[in-house]
C-alpha atoms as a PDB file:
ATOM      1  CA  UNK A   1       4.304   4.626 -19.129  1.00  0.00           C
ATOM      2  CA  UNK A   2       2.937   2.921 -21.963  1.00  0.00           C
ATOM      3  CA  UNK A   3       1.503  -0.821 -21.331  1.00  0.00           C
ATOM      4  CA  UNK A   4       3.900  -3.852 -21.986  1.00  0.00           C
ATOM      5  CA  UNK A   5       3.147  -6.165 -25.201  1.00  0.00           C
ATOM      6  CA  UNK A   6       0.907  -8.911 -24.374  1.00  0.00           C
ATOM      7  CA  UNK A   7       0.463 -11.464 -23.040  1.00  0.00           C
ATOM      8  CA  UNK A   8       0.969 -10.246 -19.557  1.00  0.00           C
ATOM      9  CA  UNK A   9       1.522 -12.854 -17.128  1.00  0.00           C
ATOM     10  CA  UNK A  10      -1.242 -13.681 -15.492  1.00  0.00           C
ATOM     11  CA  UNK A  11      -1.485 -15.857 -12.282  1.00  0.00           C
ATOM     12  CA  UNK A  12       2.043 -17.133 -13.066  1.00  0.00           C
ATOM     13  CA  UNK A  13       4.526 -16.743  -9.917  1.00  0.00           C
ATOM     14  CA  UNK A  14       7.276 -14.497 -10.600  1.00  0.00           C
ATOM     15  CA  UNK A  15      10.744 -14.550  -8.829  1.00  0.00           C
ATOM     16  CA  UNK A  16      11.146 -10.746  -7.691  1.00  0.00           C
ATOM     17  CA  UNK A  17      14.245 -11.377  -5.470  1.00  0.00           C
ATOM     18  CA  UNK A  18      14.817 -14.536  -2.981  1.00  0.00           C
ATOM     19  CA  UNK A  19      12.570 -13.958  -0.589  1.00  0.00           C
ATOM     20  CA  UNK A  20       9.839 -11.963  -3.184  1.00  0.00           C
ATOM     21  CA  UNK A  21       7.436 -13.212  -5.608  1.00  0.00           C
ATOM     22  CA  UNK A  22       4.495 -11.818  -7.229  1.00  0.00           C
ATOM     23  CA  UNK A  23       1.077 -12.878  -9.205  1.00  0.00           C
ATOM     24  CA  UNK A  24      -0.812 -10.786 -11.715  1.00  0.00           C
ATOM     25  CA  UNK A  25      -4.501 -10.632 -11.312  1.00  0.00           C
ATOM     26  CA  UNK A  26      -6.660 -10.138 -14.307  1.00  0.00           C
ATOM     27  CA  UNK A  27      -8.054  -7.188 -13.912  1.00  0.00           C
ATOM     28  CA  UNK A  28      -6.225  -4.747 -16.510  1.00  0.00           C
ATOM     29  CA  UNK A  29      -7.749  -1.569 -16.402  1.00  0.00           C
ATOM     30  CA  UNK A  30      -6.898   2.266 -17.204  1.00  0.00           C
ATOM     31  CA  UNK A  31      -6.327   3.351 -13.363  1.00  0.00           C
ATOM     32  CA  UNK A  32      -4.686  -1.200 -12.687  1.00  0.00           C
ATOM     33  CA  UNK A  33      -2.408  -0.950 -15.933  1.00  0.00           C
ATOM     34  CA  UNK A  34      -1.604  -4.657 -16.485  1.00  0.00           C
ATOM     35  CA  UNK A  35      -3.695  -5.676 -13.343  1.00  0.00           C
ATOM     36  CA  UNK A  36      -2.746  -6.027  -9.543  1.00  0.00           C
ATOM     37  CA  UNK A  37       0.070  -7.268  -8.152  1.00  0.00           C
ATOM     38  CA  UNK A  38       0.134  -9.694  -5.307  1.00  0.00           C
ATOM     39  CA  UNK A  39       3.645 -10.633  -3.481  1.00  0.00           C
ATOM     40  CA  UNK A  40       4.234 -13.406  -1.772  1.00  0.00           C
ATOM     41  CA  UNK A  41       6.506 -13.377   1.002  1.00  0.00           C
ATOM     42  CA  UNK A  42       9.161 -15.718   2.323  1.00  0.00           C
ATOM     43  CA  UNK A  43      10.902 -18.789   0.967  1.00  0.00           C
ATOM     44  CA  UNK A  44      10.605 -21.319   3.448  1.00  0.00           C
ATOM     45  CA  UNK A  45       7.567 -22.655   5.469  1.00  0.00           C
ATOM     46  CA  UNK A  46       5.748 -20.650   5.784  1.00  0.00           C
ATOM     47  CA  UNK A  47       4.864 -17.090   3.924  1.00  0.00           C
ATOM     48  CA  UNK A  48       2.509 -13.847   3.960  1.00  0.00           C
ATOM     49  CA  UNK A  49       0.609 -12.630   0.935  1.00  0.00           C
ATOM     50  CA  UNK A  50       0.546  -8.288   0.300  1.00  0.00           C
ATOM     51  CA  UNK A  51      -2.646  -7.413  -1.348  1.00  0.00           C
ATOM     52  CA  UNK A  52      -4.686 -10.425  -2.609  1.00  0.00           C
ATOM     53  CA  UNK A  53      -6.371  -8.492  -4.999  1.00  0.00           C
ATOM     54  CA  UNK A  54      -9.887  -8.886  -6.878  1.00  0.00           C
ATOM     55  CA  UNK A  55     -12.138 -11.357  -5.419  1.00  0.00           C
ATOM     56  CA  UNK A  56     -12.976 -12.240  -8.836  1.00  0.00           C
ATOM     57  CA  UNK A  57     -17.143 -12.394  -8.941  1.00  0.00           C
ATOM     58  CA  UNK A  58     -17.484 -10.582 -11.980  1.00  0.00           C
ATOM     59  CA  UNK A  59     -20.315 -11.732 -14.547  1.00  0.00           C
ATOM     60  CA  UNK A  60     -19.192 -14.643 -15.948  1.00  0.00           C
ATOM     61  CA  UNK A  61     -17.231 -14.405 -19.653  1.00  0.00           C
ATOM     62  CA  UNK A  62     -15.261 -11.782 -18.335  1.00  0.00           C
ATOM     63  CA  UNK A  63     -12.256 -12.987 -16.403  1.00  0.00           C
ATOM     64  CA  UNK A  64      -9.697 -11.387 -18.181  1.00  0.00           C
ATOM     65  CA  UNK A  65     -11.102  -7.978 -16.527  1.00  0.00           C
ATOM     66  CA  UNK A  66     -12.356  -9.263 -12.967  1.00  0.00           C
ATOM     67  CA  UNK A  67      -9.578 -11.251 -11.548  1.00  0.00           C
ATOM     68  CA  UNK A  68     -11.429 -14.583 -11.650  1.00  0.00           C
ATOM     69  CA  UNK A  69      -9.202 -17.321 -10.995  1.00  0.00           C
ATOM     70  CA  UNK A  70      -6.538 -14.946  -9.058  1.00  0.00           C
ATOM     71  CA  UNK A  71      -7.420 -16.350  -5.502  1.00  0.00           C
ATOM     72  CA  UNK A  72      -6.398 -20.241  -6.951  1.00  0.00           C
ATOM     73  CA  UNK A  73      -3.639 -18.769  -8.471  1.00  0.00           C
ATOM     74  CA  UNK A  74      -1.961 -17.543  -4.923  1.00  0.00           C
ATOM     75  CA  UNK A  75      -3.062 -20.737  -3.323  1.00  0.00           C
ATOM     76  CA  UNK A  76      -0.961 -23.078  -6.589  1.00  0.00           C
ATOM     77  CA  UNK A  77       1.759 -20.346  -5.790  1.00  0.00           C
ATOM     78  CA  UNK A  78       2.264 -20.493  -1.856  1.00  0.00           C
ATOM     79  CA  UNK A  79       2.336 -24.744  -2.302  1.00  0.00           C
ATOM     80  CA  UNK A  80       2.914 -26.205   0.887  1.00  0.00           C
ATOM     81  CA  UNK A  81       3.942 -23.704   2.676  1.00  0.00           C
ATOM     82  CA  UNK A  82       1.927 -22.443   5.250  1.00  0.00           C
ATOM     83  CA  UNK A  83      -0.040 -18.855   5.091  1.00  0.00           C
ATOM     84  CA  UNK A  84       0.731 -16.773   8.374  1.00  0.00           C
ATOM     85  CA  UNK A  85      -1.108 -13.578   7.269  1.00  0.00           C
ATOM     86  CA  UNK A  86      -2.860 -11.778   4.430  1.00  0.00           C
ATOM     87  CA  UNK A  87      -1.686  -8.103   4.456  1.00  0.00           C
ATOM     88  CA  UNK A  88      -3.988  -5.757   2.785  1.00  0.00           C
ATOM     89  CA  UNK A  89      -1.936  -2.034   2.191  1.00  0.00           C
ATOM     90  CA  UNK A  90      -5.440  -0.324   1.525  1.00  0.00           C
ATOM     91  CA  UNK A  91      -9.114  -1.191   0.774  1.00  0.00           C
ATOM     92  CA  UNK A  92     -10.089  -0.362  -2.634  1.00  0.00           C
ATOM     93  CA  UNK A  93     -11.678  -3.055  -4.389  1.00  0.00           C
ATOM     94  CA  UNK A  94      -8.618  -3.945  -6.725  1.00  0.00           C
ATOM     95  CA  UNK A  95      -6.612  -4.943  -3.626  1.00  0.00           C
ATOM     96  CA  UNK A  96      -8.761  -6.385  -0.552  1.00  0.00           C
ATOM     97  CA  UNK A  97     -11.615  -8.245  -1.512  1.00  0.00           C
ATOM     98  CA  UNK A  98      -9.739 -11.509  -1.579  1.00  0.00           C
ATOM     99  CA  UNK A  99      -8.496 -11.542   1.360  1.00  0.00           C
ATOM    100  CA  UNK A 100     -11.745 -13.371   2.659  1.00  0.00           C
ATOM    101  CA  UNK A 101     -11.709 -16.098   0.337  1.00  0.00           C
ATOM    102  CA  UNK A 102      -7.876 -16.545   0.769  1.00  0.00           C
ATOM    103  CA  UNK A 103      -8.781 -16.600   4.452  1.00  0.00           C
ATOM    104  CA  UNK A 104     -11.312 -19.130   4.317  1.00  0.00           C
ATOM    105  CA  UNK A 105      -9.285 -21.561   2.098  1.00  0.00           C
ATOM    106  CA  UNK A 106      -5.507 -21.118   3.977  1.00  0.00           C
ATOM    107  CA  UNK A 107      -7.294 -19.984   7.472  1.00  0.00           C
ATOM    108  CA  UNK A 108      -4.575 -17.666   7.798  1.00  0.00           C
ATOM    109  CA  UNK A 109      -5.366 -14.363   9.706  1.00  0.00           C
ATOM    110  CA  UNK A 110      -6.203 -10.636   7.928  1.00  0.00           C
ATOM    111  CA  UNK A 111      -3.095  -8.439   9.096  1.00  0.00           C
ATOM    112  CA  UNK A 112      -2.711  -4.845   7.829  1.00  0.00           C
ATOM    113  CA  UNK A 113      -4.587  -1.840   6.969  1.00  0.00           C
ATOM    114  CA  UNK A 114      -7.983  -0.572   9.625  1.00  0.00           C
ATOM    115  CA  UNK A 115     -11.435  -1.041   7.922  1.00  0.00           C
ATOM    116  CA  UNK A 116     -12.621   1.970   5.775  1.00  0.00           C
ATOM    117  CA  UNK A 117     -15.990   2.337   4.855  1.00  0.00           C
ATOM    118  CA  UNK A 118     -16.746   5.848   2.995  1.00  0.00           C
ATOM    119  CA  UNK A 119     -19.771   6.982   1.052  1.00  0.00           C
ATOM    120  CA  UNK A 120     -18.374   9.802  -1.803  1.00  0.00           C
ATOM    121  CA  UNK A 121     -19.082  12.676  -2.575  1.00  0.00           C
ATOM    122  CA  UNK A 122     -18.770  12.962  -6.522  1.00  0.00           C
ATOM    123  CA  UNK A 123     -17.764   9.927  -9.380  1.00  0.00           C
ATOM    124  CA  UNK A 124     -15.081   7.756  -8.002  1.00  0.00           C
ATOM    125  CA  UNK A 125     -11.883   7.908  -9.875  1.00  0.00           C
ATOM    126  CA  UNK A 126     -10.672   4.189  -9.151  1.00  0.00           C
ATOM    127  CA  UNK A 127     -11.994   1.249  -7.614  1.00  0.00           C
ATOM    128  CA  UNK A 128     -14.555   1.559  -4.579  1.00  0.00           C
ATOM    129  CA  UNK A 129     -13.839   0.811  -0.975  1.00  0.00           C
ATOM    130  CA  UNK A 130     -14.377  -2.356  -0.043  1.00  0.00           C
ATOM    131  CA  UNK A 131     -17.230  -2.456   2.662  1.00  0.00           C
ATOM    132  CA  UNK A 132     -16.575  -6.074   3.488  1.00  0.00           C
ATOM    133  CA  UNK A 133     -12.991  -5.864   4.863  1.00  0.00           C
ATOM    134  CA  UNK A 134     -12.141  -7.248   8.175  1.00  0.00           C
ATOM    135  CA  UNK A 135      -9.336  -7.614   9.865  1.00  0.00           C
ATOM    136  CA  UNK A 136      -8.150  -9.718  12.581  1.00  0.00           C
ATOM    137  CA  UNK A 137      -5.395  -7.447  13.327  1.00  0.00           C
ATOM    138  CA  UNK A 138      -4.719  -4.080  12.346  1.00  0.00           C
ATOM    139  CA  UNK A 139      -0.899  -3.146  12.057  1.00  0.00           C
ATOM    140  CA  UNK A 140       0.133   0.783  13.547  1.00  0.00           C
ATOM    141  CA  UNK A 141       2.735   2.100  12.105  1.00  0.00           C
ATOM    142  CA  UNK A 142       5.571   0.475  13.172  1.00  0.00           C
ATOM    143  CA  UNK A 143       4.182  -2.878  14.410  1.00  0.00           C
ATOM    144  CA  UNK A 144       6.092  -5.758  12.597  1.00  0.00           C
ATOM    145  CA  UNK A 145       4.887  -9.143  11.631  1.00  0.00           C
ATOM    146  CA  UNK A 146       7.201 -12.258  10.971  1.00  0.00           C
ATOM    147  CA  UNK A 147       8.048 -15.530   9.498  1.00  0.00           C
ATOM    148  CA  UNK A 148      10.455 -18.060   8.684  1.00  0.00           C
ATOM    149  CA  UNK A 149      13.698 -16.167   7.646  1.00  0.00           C
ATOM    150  CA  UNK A 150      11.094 -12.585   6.894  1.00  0.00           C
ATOM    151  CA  UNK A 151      10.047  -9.615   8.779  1.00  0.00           C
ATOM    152  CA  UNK A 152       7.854  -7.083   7.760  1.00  0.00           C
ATOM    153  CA  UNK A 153       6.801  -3.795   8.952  1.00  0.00           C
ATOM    154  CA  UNK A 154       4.380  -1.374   8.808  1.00  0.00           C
ATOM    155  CA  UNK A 155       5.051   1.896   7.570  1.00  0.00           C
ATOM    156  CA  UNK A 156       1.918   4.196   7.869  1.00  0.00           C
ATOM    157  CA  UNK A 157       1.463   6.356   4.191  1.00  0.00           C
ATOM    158  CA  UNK A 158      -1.821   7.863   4.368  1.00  0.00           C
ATOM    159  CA  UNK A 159      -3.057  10.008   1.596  1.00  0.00           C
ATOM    160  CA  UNK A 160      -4.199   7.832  -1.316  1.00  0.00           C
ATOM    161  CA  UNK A 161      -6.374   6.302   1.297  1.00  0.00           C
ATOM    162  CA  UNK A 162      -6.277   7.443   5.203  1.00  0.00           C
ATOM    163  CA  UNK A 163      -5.782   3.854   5.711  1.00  0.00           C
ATOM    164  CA  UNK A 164      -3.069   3.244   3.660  1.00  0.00           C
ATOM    165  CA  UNK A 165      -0.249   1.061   4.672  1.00  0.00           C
ATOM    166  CA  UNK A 166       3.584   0.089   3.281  1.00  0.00           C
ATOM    167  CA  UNK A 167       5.382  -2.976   4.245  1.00  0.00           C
ATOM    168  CA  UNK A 168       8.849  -2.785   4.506  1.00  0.00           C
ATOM    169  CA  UNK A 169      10.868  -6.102   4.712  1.00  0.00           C
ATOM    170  CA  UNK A 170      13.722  -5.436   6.862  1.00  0.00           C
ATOM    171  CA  UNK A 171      15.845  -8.653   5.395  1.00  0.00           C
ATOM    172  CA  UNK A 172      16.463  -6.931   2.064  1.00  0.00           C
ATOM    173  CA  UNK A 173      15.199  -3.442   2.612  1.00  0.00           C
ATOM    174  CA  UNK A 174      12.577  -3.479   0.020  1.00  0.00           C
ATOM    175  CA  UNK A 175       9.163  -1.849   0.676  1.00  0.00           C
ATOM    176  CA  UNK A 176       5.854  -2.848  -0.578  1.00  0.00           C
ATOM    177  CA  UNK A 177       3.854   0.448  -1.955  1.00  0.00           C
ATOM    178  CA  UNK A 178       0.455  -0.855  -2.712  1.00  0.00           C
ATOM    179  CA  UNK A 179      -0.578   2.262  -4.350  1.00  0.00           C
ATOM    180  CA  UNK A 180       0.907   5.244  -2.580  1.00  0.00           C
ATOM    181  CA  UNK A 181       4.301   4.743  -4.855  1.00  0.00           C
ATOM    182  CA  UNK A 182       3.159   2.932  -8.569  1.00  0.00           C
ATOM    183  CA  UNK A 183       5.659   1.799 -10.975  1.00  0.00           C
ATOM    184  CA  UNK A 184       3.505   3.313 -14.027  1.00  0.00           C
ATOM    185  CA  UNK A 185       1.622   6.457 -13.037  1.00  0.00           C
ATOM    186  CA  UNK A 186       1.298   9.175 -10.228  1.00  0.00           C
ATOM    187  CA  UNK A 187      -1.823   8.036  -7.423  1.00  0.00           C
ATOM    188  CA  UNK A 188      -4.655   9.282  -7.359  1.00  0.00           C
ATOM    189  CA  UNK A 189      -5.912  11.222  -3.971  1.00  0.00           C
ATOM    190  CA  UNK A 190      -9.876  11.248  -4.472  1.00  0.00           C
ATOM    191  CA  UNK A 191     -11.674  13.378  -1.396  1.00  0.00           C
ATOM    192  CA  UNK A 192     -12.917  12.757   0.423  1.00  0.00           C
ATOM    193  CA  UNK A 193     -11.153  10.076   2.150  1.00  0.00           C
ATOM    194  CA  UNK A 194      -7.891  11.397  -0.052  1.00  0.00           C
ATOM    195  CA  UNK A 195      -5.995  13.761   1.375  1.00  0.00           C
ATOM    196  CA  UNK A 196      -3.264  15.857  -0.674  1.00  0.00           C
ATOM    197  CA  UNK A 197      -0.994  17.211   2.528  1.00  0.00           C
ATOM    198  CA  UNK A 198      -0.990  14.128   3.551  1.00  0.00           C
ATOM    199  CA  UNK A 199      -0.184  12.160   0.664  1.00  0.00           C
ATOM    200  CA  UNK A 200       2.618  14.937   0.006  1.00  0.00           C
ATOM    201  CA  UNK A 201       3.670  14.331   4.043  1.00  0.00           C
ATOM    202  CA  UNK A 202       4.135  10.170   3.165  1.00  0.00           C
ATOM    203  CA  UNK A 203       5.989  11.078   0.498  1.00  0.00           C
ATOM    204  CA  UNK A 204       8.296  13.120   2.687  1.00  0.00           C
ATOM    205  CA  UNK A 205       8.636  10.026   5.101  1.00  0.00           C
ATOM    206  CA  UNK A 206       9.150   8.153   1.794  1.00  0.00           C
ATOM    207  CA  UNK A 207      11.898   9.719   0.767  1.00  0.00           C
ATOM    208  CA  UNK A 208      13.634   9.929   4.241  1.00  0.00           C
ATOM    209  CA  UNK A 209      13.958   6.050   3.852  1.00  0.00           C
ATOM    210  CA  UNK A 210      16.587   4.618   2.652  1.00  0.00           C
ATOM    211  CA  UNK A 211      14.743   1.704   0.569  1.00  0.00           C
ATOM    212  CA  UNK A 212      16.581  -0.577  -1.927  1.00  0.00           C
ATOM    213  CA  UNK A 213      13.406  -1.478  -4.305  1.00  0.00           C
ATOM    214  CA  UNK A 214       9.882  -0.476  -3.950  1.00  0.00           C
ATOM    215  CA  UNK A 215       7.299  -3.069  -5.053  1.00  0.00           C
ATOM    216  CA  UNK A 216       4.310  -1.722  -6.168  1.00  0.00           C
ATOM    217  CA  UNK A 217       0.835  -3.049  -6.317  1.00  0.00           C
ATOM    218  CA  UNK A 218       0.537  -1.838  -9.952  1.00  0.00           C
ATOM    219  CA  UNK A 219       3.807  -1.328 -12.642  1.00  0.00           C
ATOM    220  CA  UNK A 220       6.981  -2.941 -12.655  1.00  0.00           C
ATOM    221  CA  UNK A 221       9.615  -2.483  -9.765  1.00  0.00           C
ATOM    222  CA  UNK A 222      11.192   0.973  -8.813  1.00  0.00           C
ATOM    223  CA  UNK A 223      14.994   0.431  -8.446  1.00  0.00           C
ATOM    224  CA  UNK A 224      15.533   4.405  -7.850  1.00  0.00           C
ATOM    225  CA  UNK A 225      13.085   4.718  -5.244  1.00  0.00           C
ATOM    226  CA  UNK A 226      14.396   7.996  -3.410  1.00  0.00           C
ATOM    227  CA  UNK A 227      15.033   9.684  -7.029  1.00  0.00           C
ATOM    228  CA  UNK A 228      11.385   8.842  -8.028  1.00  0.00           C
ATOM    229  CA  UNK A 229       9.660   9.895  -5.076  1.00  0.00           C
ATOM    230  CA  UNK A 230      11.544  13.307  -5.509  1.00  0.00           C
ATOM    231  CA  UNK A 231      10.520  13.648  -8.994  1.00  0.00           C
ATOM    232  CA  UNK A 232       6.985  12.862  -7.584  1.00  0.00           C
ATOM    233  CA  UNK A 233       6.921  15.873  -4.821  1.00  0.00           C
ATOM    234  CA  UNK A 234       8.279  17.724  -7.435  1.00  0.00           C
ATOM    235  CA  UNK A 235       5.527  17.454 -10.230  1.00  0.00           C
ATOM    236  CA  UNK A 236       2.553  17.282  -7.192  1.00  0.00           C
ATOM    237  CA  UNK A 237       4.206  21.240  -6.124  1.00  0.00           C
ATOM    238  CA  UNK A 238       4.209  22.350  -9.781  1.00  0.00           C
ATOM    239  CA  UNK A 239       0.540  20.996 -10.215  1.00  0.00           C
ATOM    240  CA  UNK A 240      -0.095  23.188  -6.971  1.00  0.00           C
ATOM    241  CA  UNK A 241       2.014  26.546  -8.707  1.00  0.00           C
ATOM    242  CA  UNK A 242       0.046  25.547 -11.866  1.00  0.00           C
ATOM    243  CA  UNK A 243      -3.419  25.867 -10.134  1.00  0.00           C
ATOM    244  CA  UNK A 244      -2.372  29.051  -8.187  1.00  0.00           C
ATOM    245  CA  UNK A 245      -1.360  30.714 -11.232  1.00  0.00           C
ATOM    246  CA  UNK A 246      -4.546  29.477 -13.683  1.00  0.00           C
ATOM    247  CA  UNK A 247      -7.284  30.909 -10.491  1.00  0.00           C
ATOM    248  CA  UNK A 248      -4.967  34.105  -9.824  1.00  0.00           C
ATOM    249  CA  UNK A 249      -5.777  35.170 -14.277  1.00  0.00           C
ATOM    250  CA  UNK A 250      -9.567  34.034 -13.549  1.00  0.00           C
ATOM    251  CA  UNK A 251     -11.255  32.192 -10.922  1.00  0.00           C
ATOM    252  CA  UNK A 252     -12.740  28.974 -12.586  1.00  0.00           C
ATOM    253  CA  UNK A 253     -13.975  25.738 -11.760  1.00  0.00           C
ATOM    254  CA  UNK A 254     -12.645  22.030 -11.887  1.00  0.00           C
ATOM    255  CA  UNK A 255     -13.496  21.132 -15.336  1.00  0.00           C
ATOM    256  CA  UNK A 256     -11.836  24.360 -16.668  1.00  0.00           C
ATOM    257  CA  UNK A 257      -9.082  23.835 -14.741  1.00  0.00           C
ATOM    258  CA  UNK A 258      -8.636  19.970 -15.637  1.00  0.00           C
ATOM    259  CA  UNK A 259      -9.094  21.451 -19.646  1.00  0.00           C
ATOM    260  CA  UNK A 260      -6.397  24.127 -18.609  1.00  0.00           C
ATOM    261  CA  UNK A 261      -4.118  21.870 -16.840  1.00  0.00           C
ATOM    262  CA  UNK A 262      -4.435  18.291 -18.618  1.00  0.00           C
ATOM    263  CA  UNK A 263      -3.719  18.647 -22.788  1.00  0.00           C
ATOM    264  CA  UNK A 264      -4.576  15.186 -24.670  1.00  0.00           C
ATOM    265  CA  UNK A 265      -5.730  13.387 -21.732  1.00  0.00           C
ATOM    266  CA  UNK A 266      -7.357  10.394 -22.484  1.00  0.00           C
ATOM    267  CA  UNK A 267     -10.909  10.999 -22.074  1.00  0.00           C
ATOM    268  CA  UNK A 268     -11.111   8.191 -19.579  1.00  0.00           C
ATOM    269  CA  UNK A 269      -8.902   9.642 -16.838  1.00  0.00           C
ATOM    270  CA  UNK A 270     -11.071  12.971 -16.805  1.00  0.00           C
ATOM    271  CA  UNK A 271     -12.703  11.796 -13.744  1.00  0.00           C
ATOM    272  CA  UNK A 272      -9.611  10.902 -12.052  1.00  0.00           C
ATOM    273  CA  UNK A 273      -7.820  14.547 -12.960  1.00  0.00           C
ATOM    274  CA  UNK A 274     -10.909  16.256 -11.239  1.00  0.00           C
ATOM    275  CA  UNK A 275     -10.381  14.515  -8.322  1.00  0.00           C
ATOM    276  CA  UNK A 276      -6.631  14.997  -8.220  1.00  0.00           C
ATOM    277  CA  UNK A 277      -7.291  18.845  -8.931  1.00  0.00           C
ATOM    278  CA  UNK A 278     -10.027  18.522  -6.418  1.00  0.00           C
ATOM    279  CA  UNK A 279      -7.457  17.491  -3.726  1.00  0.00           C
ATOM    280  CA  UNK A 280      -5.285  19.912  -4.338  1.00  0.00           C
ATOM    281  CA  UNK A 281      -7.810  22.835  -4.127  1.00  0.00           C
ATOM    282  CA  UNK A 282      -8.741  21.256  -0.596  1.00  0.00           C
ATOM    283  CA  UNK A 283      -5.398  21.252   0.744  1.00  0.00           C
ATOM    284  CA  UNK A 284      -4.949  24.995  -0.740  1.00  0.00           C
ATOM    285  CA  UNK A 285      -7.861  26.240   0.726  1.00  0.00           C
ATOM    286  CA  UNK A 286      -6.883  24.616   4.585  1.00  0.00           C
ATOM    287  CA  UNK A 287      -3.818  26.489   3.541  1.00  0.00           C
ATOM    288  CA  UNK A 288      -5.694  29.816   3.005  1.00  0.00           C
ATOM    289  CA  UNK A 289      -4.930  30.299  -0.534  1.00  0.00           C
ATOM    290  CA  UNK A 290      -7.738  29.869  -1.989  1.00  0.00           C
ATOM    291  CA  UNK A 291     -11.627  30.087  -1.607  1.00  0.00           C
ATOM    292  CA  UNK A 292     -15.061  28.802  -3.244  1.00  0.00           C
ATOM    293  CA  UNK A 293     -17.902  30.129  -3.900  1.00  0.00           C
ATOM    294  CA  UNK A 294     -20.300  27.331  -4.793  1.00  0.00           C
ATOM    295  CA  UNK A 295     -18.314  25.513  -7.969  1.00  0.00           C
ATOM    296  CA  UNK A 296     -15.945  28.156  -8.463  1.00  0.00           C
ATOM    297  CA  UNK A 297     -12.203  28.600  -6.886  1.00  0.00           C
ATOM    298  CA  UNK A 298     -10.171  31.845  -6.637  1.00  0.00           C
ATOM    299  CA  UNK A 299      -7.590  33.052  -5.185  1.00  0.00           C
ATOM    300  CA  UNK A 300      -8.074  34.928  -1.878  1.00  0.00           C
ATOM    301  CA  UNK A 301      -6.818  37.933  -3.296  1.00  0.00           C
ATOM    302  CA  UNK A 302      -9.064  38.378  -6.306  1.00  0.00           C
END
């Protein structure tokens, strides 16, 4: 999807539905398109906030990339009403790190996603995990949390991250993706901590929902979320077909495959293919497809 004409909106509160609104952080980016989104939740007195975002302690001179000012922006957005519970879906550093801060001004609890703290193995291909997370509560899948006239629960979707969490809001069945489901782009599953089988087994659960809107934490709003979610299981198999067929001519490794596999890709997103492709190797090797030797993949029949 290409990026919307400027300017994009940030730290205004937008009207999403009734009970829905959401605040752009400044942190544009090639893997944050237009920046993170942070909903706000419930229209009466009191309301929870889905992903807070950046903390915004970037060098100074630079807010338009580090989301400073985003944390004031939620606080001149929620008004008077009173903060129950910052919900964090996952803990990359484009969606937690302001819970803290948000916590210390609105003392409202940390409610959502378990602490992840994960040293990789290779370049990241998005933001970092966020080592200073902590929640007060951690929500299974399941577990609800509510408010005045809102209700949301959790819907475990590991695979982008194993912590990953949805939020579904039972008034007006609309779900909150964070970044297993993006309005703009596929995710991307970086091992370690990424797991392909079971990003493709949320998507299953996904698409056995029966959803209204999704709300994603990057991209605009999917209003055909079971068609979308089937077009995404479909191009994640044909990415795994593609892969089979590329090592069963020649075994090779990932940056022949990402040349193979990924024509005009923008230079910047080469790390982020490799991990993708990386993923899916994984999952096809558990699968006993395919084997390494060293940096090289092959089929196991070659």
């Amino acid at each position: 999807m290409d990026m919307p004409p400027k300017p994009w909106p940030f730290g205004l509160a937008e009207r999403c539905e009734p009970l829905v609104r959401r605040v752009l952080a400044p942190n544009p980016s090639p893997y944050t398109f237009t920046g993170t989104q942070t909903y706000i939740v419930g229209a009466g007195t009191d309301v929870a906030v889905i992903d807070p975002g950046p903390a915004g302690t970037g060098v100074a001179g630079h807010a338009a990339t580090n989301g400073e000012g985003h944390v004031e922006a939620i606080v001149a957005a929620v008004g008077a009403a009173h903060v129950v519970a910052i919900c964090c879906t996952h803990t990359h550093r484009d969606h937690s790190p302001a819970a803290a801060p948000l916590k210390a001004l609105t003392g409202a609890p940390i409610i959502g996603c378990a602490a992840l703290a994960l040293s990789d193995d290779g370049p990241r291909a998005d933001a970092e995990f966020d080592p200073a997370y902590a929640p007060d509560r951690v929500l299974r899948d399941g577990e609800a949390l509510s408010g005045d006239g809102w209700t949301l629960r959790a819907v475990a979707t590991p695979g982008h991250t194993s912590n990953h969490l949805c939020f579904a809001l039972e008034e007006t069945s609309a779900l909150f993706t964070g970044d297993h489901v993006m309005g703009w782009s596929t995710s991307v599953v970086s091992p370690p901590d990424g797991d392909m089988g079971a990003y493709m087994k949320s998507l299953e659960r996904l698409h056995d929902r029966a959803d209204r809107v999704y709300y994603p934490a990057h991209g605009p709003a999917i209003t055909n979320p079971r068609q979308l979610v089937r077009g995404m299981l479909g191009h994640r198999r044909s990415r795994e077909r593609q892969i089979a067929k590329l090592l069963a001519a020649q075994a090779r490794d990932i940056p022949a495959l990402v040349a193979a596999m990924y024509k005009g890709l923008d230079p910047r997103l080469t790390g982020a293919a490799g991990r993708s492709v990386l993923a899916h190797l994984i999952d096809l090797e558990q699968r006993g497809l395919v084997v390494r030797s060293g940096e090289t993949w092959m089929t196991m029949n070659a």
